[in-house]
C-alpha atoms as a PDB file:
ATOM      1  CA  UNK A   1      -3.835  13.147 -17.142  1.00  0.00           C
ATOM      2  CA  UNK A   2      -2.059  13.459 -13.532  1.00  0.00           C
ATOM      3  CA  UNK A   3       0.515  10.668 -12.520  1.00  0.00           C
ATOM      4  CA  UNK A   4      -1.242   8.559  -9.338  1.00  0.00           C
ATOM      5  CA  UNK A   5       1.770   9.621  -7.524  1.00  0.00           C
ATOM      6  CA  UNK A   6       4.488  12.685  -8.299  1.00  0.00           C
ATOM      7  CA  UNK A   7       7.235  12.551  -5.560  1.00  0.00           C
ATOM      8  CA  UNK A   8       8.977  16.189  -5.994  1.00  0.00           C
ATOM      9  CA  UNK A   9      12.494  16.662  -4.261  1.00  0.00           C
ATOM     10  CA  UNK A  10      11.504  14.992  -1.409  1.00  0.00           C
ATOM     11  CA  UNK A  11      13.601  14.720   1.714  1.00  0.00           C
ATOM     12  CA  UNK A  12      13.388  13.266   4.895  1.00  0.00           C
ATOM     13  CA  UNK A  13      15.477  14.132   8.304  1.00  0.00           C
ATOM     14  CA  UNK A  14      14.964  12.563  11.283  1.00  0.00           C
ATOM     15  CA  UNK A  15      16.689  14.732  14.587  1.00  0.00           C
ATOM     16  CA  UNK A  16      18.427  11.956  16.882  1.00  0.00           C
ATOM     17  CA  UNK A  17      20.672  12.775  20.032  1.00  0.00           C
ATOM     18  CA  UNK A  18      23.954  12.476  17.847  1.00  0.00           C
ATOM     19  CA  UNK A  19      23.049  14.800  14.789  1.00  0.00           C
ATOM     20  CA  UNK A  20      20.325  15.083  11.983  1.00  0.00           C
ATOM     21  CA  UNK A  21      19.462  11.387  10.380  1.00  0.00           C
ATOM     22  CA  UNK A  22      18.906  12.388   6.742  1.00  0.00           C
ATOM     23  CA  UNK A  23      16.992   9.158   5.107  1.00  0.00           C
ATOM     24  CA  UNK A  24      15.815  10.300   1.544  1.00  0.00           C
ATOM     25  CA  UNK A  25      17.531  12.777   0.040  1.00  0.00           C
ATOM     26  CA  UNK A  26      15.593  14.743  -2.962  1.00  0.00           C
ATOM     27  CA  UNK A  27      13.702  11.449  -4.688  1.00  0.00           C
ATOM     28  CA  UNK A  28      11.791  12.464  -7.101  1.00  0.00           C
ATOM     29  CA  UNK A  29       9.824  10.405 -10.043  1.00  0.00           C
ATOM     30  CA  UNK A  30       6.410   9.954 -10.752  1.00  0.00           C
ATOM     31  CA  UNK A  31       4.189   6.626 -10.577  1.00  0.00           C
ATOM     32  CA  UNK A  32       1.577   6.523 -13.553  1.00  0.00           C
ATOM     33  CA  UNK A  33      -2.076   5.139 -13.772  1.00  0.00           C
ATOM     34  CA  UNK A  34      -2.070   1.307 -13.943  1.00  0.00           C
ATOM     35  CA  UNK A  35       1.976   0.803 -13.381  1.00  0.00           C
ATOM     36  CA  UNK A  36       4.130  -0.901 -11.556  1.00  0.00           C
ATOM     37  CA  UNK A  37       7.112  -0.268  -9.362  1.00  0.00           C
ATOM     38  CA  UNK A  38       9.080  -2.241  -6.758  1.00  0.00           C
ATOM     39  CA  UNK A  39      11.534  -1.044  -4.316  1.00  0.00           C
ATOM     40  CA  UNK A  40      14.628  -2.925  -3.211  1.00  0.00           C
ATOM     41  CA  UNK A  41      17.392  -1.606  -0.942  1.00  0.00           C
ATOM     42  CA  UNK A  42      19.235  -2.735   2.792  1.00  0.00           C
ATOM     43  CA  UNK A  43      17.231  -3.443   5.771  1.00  0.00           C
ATOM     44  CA  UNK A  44      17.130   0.484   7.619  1.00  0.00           C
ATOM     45  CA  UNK A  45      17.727   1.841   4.223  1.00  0.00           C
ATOM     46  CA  UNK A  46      14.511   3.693   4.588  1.00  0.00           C
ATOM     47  CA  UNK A  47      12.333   1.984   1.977  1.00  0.00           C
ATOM     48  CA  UNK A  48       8.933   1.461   4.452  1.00  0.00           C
ATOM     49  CA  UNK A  49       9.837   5.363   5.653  1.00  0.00           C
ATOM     50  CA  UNK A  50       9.663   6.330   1.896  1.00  0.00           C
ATOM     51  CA  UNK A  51       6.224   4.271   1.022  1.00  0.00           C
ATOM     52  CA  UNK A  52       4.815   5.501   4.511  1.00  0.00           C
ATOM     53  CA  UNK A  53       5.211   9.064   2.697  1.00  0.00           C
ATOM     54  CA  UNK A  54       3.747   8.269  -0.446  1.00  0.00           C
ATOM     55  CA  UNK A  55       0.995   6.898   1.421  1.00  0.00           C
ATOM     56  CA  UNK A  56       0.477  10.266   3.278  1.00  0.00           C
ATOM     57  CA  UNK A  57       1.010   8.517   6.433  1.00  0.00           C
ATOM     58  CA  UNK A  58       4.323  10.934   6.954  1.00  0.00           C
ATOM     59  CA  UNK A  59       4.842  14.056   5.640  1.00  0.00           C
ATOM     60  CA  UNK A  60       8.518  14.416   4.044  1.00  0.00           C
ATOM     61  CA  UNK A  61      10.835  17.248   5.540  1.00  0.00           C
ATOM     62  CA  UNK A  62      10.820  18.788   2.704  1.00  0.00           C
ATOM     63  CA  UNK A  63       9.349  18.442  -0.993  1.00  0.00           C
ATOM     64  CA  UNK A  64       6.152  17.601  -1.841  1.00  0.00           C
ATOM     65  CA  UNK A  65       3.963  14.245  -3.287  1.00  0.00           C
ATOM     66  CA  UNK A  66       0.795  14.946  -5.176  1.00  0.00           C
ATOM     67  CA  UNK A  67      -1.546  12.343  -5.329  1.00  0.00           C
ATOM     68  CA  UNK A  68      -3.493  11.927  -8.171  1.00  0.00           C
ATOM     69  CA  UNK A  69      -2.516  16.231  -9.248  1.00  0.00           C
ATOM     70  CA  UNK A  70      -3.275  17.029  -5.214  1.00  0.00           C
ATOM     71  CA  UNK A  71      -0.713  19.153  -3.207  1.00  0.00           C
ATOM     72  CA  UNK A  72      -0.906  16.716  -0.417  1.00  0.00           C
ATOM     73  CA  UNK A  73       1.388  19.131   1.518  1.00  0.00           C
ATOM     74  CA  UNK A  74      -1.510  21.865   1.531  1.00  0.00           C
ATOM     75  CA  UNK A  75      -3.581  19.686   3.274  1.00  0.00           C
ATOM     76  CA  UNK A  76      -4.632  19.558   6.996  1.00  0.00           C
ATOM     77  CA  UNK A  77      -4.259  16.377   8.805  1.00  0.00           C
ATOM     78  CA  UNK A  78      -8.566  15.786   8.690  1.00  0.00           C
ATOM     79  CA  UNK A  79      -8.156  16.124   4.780  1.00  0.00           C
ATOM     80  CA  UNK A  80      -5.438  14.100   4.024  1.00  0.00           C
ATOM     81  CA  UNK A  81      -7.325  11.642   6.314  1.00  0.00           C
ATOM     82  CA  UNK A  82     -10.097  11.418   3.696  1.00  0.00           C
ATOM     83  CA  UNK A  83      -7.724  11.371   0.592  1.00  0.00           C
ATOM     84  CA  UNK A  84      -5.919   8.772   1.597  1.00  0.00           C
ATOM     85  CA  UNK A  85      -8.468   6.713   2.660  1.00  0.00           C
ATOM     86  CA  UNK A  86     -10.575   7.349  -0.910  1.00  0.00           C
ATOM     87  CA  UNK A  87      -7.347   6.973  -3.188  1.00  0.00           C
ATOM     88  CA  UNK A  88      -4.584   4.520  -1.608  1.00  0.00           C
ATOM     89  CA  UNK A  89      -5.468   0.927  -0.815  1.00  0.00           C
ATOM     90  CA  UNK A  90      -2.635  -0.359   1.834  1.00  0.00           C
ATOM     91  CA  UNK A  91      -0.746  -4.396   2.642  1.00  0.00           C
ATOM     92  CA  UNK A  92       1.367  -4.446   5.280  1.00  0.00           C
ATOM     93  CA  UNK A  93       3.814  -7.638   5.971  1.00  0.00           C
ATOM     94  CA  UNK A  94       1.582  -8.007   8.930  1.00  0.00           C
ATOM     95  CA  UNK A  95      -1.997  -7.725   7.833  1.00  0.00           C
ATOM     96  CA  UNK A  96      -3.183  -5.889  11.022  1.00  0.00           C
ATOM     97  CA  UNK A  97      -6.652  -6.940  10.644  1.00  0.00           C
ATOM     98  CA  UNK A  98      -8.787  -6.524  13.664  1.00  0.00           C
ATOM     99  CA  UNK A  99      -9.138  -9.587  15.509  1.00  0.00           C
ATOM    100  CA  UNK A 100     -12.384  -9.117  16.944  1.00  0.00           C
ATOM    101  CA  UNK A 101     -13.995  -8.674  13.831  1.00  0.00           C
ATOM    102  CA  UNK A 102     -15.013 -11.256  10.955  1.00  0.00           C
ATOM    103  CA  UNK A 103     -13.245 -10.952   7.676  1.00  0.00           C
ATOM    104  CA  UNK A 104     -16.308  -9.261   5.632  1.00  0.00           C
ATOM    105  CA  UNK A 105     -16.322  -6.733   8.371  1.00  0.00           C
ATOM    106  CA  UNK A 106     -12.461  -6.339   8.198  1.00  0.00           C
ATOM    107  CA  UNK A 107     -12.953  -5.556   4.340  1.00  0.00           C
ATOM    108  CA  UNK A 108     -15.750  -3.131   4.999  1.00  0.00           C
ATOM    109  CA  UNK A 109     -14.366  -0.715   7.499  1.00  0.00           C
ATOM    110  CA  UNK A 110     -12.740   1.471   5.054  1.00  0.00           C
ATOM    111  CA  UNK A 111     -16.243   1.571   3.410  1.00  0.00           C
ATOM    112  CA  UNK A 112     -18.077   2.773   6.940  1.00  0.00           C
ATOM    113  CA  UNK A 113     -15.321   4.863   7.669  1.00  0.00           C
ATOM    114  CA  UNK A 114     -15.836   7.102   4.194  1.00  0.00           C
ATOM    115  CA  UNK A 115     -19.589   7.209   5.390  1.00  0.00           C
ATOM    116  CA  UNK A 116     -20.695   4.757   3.041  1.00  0.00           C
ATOM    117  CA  UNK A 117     -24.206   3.115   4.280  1.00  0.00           C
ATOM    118  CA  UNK A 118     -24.208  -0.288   6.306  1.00  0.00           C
ATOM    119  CA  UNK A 119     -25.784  -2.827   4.018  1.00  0.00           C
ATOM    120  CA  UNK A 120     -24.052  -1.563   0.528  1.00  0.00           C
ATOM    121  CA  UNK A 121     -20.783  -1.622   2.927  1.00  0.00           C
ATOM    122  CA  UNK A 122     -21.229  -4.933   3.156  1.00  0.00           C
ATOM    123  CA  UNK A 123     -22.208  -6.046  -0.325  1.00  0.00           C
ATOM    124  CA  UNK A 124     -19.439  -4.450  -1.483  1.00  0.00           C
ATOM    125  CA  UNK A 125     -17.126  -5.922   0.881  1.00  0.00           C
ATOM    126  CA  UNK A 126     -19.138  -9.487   0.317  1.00  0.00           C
ATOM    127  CA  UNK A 127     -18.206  -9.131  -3.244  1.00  0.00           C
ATOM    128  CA  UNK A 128     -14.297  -8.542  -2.686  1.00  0.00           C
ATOM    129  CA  UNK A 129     -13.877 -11.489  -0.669  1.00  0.00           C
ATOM    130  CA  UNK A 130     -15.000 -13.466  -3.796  1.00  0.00           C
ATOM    131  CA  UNK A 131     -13.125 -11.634  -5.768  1.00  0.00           C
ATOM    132  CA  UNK A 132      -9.854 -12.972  -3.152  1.00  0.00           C
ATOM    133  CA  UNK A 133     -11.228 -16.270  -3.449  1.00  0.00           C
ATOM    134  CA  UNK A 134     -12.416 -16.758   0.020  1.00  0.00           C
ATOM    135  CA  UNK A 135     -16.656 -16.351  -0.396  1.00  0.00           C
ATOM    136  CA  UNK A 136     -16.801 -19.071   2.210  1.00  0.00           C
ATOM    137  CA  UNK A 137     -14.305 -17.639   4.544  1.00  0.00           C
ATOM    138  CA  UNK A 138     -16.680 -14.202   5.412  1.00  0.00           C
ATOM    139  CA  UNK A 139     -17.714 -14.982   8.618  1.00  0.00           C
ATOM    140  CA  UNK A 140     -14.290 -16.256  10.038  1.00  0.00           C
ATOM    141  CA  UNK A 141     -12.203 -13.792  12.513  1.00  0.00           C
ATOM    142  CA  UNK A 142      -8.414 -13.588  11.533  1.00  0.00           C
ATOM    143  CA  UNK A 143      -7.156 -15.976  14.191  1.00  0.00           C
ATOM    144  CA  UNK A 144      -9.744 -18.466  12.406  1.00  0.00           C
ATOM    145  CA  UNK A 145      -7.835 -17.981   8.907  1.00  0.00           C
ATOM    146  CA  UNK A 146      -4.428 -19.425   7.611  1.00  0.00           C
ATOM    147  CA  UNK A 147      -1.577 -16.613   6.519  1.00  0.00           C
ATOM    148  CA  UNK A 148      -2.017 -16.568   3.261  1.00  0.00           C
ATOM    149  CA  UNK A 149      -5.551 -16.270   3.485  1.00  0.00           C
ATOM    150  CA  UNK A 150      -5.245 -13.351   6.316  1.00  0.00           C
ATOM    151  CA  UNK A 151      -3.442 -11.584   3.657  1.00  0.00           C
ATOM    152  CA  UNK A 152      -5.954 -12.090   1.100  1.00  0.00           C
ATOM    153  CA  UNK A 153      -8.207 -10.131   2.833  1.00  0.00           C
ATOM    154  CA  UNK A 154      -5.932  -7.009   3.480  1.00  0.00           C
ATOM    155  CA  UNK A 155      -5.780  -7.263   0.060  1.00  0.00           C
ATOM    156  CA  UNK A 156      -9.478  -6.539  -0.165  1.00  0.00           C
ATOM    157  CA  UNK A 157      -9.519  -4.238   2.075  1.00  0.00           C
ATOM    158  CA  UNK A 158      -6.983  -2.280   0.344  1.00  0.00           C
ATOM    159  CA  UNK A 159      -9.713  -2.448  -2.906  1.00  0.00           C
ATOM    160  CA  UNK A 160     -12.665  -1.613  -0.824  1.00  0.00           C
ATOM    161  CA  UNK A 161     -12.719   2.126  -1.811  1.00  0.00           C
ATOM    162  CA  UNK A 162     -11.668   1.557  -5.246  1.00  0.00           C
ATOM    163  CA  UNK A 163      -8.148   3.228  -5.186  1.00  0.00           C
ATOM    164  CA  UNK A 164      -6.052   4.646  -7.431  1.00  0.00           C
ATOM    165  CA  UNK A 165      -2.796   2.990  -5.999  1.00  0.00           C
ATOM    166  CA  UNK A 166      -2.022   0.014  -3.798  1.00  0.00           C
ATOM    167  CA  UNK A 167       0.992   0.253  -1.809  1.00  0.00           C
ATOM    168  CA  UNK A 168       2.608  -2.567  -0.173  1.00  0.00           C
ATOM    169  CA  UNK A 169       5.149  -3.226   2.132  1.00  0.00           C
ATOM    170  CA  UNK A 170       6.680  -6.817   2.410  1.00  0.00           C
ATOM    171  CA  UNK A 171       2.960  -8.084   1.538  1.00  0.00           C
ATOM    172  CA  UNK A 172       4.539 -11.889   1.051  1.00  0.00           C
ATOM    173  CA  UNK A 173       7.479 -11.441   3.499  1.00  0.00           C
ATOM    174  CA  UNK A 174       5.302 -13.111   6.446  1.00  0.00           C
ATOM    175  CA  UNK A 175       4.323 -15.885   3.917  1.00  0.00           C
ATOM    176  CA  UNK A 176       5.660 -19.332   2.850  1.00  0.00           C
ATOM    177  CA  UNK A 177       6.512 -19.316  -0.975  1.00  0.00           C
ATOM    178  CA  UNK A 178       3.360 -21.039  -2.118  1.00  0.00           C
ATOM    179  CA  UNK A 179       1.178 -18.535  -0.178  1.00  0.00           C
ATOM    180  CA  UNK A 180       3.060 -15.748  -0.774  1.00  0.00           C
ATOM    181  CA  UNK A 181       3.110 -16.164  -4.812  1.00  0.00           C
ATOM    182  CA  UNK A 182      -0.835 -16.375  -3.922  1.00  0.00           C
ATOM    183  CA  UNK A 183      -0.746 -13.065  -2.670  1.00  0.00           C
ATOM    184  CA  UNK A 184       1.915 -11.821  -5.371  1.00  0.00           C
ATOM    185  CA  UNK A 185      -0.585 -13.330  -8.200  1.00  0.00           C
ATOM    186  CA  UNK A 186      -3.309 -11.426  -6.441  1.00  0.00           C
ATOM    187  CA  UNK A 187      -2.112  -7.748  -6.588  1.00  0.00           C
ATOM    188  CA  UNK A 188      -0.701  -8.522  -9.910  1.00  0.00           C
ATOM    189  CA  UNK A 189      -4.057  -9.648 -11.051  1.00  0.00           C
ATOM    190  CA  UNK A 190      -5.504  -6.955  -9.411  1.00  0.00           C
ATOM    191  CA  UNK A 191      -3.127  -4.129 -11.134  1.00  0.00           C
ATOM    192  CA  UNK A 192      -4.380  -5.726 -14.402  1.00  0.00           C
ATOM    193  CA  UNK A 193      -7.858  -6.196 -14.182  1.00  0.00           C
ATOM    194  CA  UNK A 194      -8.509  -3.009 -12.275  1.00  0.00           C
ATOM    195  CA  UNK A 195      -6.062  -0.782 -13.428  1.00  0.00           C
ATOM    196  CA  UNK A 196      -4.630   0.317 -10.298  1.00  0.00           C
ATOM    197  CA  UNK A 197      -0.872   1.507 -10.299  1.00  0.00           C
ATOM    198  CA  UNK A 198       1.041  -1.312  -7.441  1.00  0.00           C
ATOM    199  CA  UNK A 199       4.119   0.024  -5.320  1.00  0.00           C
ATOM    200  CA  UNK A 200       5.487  -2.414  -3.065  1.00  0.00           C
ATOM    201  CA  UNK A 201       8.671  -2.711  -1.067  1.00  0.00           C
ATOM    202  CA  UNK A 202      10.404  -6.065  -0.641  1.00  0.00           C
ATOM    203  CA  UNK A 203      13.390  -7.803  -0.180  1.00  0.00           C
ATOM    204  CA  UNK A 204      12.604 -10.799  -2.679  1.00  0.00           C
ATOM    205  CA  UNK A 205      13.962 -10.163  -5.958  1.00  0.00           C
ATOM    206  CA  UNK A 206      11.614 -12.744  -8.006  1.00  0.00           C
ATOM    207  CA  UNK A 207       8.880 -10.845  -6.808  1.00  0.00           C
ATOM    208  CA  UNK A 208      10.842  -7.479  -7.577  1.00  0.00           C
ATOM    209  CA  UNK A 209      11.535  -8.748 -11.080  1.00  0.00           C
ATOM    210  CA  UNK A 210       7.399  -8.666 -11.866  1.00  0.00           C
ATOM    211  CA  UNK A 211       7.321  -5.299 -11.572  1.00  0.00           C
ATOM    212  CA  UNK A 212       7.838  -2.473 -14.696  1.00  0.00           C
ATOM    213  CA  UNK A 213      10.357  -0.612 -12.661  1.00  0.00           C
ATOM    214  CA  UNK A 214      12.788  -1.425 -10.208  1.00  0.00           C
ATOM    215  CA  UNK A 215      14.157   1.318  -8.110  1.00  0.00           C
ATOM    216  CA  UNK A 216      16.895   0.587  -5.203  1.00  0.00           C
ATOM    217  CA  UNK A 217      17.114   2.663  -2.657  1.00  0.00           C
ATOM    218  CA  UNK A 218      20.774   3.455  -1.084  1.00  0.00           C
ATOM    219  CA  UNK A 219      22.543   6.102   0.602  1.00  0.00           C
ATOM    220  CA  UNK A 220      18.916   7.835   0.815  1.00  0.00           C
ATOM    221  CA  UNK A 221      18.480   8.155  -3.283  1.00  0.00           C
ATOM    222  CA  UNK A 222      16.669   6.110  -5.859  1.00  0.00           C
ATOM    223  CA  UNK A 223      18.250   4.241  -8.853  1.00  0.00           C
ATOM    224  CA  UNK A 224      16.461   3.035 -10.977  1.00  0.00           C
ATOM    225  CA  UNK A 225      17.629  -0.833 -12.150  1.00  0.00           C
END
């Protein structure tokens, strides 16, 4: 069986007016099927730049990531669209869920988006938010929700299509401590029951300290804790 996730030598430069900005110098390691991994490091120390690229959202400079045995760097922009979308479920520290839609329709755009029909869209999404805990809450828009419960839902969202690997970046860092070890609780709950390997960044070391591995990120190379 394929690792979720096999980083391979990857590096990443960014060009800036006073020379070449390397950020991640030749990571490689592999994230299996149902594991866990947190990654700790400095603020600028390029830990979000580093999950953006395992979530296909950058492409490295050079090396490779294969996603679930996928040469994600073969792909064309429309494809890796479509893979990411089917395999990686994503929480941000901000939830960025659209204000001018309700919750259950938050939960179900992933759905739509992969061409899944309207009404099974909907059950489907209907069914996470119970699964979150917040069955009554469908109906509300963001604005209408409290923080904790805002991120509850991203966290649904990121389980709509039934991915292989939820990513997270900071997913509690917007949250006070009892909402946030709602939301910690959550993905762990959801690694177990599901099966679905968790990789989240953050700067809180209890939460760090749940995870299987712990890698730190410094000087643009992983080591692992």
């Amino acid at each position: 069986m394929h690792p979720v996730i096999d980083a391979i030598d990857v590096n990443r430069i960014f060009q800036a007016p006073k020379g070449d900005l390397k950020v991640l110098a030749e990571l490689s390691f592999t994230i299996e099927k149902g594991g866990t991994a947190s990654i700790v490091g400095a603020s600028g120390s390029g830990k979000s730049t580093l999950l953006h690229i395992l979530g296909c959202l950058d492409r490295p400079t050079s090396g490779k990531v294969m996603l679930g045995g996928q040469d994600t760097s073969l792909l064309s922009d429309h494809d890796l669209a479509g893979l990411r979308n089917k395999s990686i479920g994503f929480v941000f520290q901000f939830h960025h869920l659209l204000p001018e839609f309700t919750a259950v329709e938050n939960v179900a755009l992933p759905l739509l988006v992969g061409g899944l029909e309207k009404n099974e869209s909907f059950a489907r999404a209907q069914e996470l938010m119970d699964q979150v805990g917040l069955k009554e809450r469908c109906l509300h828009r963001p604005s209408e929700l409290s923080g904790g419960e805002q991120q509850r839902v991203a966290v649904a969202r990121a389980l709509a299509n039934s991915p292989e690997v939820i990513l997270a970046d900071e997913p509690t860092g917007n949250l006070d401590s009892r909402s946030g070890g709602s939301v910690a609780d959550l993905l762990w709950r959801m690694n177990r029951e599901r099966n679905i390997a968790l990789v989240l960044v953050t700067h809180n070391n209890e939460l760090a300290g749940r995870a299987d591995r712990i890698m730190e990120l410094k000087d643009g190379r992983l080591w692992t804790k």
